[in-house]
N, C-alpha and C. Protein backbone atom coordinates (compact mmCIF):
# COMPACT_ATOMS: atom_id res chain seq x y z
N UNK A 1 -19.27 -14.95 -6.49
CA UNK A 1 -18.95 -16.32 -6.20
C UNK A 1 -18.34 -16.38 -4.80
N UNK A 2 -18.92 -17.57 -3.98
CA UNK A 2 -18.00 -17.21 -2.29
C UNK A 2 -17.08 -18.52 -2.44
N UNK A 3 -16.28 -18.36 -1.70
CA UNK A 3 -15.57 -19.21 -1.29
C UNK A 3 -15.58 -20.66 -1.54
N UNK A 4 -16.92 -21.02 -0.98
CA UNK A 4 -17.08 -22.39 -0.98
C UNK A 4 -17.76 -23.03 -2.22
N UNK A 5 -17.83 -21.98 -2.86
CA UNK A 5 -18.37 -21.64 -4.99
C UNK A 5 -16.95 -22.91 -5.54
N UNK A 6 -15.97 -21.92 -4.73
CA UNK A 6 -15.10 -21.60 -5.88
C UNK A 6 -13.69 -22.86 -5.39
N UNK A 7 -14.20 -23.51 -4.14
CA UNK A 7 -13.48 -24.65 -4.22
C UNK A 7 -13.30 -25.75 -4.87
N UNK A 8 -14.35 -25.76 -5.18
CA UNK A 8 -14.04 -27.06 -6.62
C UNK A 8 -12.96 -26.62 -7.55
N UNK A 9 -12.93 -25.52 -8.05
CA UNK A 9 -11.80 -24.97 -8.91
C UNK A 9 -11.09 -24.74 -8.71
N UNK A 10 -10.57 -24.61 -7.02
CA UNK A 10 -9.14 -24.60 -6.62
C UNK A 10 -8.44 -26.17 -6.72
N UNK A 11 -9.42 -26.91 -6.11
CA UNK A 11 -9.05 -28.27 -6.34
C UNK A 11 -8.78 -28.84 -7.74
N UNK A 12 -9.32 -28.38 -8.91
CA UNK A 12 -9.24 -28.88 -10.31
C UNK A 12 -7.64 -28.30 -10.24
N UNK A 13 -7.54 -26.96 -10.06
CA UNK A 13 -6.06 -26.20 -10.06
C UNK A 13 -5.19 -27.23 -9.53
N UNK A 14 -5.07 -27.55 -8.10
CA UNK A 14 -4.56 -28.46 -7.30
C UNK A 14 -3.86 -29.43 -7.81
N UNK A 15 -4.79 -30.13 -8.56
CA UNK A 15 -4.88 -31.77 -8.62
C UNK A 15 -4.21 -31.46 -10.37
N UNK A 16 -4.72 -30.21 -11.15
CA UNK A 16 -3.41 -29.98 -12.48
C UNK A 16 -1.68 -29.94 -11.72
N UNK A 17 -2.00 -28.97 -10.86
CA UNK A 17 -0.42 -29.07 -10.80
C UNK A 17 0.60 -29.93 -10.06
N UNK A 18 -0.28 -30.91 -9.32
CA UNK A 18 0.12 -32.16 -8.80
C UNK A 18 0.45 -32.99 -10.06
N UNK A 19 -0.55 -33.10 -10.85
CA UNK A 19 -0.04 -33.90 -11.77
C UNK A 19 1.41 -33.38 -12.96
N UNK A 20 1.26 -32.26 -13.27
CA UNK A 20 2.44 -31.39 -13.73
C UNK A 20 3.53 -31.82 -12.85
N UNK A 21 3.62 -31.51 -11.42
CA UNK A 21 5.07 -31.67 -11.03
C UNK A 21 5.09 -33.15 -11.20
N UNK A 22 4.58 -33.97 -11.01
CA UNK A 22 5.01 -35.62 -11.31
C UNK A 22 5.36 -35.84 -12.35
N UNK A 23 4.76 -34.87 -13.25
CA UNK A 23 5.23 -35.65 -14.86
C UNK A 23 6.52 -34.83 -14.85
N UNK A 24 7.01 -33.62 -14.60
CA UNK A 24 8.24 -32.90 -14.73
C UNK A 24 9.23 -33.94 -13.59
N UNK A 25 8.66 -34.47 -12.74
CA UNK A 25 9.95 -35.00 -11.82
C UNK A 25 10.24 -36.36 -12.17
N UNK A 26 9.16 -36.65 -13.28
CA UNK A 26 9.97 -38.05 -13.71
C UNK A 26 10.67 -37.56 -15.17
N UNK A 27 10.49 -36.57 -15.17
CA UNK A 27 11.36 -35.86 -17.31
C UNK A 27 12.83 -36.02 -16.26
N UNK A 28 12.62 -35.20 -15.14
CA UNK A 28 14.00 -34.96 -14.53
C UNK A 28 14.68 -36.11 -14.02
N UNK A 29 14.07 -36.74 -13.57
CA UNK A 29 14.62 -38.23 -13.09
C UNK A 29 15.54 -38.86 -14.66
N UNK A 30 14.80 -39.05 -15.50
CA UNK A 30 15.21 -39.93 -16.77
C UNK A 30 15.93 -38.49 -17.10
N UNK A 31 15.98 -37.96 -17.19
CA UNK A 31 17.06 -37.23 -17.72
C UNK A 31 18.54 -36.92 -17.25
N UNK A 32 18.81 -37.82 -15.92
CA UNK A 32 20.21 -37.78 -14.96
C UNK A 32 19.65 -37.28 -14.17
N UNK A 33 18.38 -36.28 -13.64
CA UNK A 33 18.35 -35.50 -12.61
C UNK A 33 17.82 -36.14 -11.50
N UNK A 34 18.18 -37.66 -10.90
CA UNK A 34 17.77 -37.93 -9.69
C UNK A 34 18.59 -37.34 -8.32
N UNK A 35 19.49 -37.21 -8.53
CA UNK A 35 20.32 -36.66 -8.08
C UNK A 35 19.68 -34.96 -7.17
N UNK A 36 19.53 -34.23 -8.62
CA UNK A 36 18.51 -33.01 -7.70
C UNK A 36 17.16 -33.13 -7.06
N UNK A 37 16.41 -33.88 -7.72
CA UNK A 37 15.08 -34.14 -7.48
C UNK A 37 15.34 -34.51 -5.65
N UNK A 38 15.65 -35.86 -5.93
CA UNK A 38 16.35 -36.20 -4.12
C UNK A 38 17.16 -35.59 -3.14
N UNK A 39 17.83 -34.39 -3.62
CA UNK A 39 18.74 -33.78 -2.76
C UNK A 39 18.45 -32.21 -2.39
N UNK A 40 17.89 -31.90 -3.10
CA UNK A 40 16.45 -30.77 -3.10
C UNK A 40 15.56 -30.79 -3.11
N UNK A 41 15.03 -30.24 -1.48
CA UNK A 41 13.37 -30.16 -1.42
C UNK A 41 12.93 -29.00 -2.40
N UNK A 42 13.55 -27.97 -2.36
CA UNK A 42 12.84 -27.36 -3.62
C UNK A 42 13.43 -27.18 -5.50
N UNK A 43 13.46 -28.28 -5.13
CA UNK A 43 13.74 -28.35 -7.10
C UNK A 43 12.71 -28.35 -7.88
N UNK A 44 11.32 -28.27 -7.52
CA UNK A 44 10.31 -27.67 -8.23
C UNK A 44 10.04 -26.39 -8.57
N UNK A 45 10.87 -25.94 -7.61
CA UNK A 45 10.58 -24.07 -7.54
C UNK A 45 12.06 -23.75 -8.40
N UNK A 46 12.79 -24.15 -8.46
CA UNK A 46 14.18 -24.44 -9.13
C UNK A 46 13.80 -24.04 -10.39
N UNK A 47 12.94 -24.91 -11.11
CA UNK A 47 12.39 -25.82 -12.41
C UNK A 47 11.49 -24.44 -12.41
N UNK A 48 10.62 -24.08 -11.62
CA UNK A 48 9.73 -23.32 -12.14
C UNK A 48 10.41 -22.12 -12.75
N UNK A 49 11.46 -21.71 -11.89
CA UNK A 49 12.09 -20.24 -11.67
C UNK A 49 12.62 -20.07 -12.93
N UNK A 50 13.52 -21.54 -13.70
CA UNK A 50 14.69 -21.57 -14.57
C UNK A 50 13.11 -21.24 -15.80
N UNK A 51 12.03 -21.94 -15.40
CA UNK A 51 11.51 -21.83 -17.08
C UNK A 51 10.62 -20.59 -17.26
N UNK A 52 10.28 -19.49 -16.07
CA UNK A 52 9.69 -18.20 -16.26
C UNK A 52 11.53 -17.06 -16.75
N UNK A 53 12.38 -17.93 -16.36
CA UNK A 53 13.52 -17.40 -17.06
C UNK A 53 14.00 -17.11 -18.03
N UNK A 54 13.65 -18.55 -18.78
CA UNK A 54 13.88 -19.34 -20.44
C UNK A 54 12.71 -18.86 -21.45
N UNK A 55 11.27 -18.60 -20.24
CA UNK A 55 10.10 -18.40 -21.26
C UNK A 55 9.64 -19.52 -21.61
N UNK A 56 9.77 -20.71 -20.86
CA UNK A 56 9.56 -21.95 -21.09
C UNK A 56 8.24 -22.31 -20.83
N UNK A 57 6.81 -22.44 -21.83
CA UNK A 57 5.42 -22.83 -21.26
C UNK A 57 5.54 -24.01 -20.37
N UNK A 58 6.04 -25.24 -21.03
CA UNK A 58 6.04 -26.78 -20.68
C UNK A 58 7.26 -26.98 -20.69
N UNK A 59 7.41 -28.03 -19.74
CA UNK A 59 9.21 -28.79 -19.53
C UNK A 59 9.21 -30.00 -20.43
N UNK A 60 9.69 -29.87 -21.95
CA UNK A 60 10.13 -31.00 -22.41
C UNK A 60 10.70 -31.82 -21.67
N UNK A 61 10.93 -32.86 -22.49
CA UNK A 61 12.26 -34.24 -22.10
C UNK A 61 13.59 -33.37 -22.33
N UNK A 62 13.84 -32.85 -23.58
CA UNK A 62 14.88 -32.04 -24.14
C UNK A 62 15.29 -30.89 -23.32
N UNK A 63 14.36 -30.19 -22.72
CA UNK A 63 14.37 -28.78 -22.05
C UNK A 63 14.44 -29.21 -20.66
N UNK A 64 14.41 -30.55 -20.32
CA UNK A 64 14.45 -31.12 -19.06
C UNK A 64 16.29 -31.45 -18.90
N UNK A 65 17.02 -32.06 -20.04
CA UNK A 65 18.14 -32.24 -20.13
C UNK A 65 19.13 -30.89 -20.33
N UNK A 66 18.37 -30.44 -20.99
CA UNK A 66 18.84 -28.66 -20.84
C UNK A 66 18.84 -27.78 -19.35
N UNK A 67 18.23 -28.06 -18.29
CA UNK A 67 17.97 -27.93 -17.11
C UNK A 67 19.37 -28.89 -16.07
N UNK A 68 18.84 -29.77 -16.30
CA UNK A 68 19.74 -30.40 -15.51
C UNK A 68 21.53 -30.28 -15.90
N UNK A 69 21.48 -29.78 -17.15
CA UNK A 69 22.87 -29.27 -17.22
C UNK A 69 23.29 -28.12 -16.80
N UNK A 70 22.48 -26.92 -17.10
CA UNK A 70 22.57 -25.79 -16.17
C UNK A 70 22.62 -26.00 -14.78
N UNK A 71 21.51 -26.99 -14.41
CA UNK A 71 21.90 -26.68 -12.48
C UNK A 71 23.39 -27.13 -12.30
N UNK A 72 23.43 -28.64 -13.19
CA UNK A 72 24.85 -28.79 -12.74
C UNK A 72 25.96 -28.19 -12.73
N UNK A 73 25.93 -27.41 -13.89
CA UNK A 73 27.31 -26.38 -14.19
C UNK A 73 27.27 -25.24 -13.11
N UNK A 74 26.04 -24.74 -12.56
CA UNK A 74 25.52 -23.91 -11.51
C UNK A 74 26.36 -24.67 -10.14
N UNK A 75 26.00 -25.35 -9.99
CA UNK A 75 26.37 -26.07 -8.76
C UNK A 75 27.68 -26.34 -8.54
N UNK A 76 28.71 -26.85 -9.45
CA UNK A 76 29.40 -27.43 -10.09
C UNK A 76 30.80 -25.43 -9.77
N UNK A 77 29.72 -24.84 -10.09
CA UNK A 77 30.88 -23.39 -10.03
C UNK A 77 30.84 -22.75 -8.69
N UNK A 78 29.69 -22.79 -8.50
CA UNK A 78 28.66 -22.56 -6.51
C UNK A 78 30.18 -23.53 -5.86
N UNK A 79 30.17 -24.17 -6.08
CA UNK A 79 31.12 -25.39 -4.85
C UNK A 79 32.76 -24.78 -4.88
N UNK A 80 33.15 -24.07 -6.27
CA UNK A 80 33.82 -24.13 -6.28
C UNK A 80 34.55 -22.76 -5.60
N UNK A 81 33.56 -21.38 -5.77
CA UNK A 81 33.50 -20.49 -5.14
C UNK A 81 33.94 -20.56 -3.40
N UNK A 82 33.61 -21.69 -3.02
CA UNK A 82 33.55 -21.58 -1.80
C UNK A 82 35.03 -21.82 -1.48
């Protein structure tokens, strides 16, 4: 398969995980997390990192509120360190 085979299926890839992070950045939004979403450019990689952590396939609503309490308590001890 060359390259130009196999672009359509990068784009199907693409256009899944575009839609994935939108639906995870509005779980995080309604869940209190506007706050990170807006104040971190990478709170997707955040989100990704915490759920290859957790073992997490998909970001519930629930597992989304479970998130945003960890960063905060994270953050919350980070500030205080300093």
């Amino acid at each position: 398969m060359s390259y130009a085979d196999s672009l359509q299926y990068l784009n199907k890839c693409l256009a899944f995980l575009r839609s994935r992070e939108e639906q995870e950045k509005q779980m995080l939004e309604e869940a209190g997390g506007a706050q990170l979403v807006n104040s971190t450019p990478d709170w997707d990689v955040a989100v990704t990192e915490w759920r290859i952590q957790n073992q997490c396939h998909e970001l519930t609503r629930a597992r989304a509120k479970r998130f945003i309490k960890e960063w905060m308590a994270a953050q919350t001890s980070h500030s205080r360190e300093r």
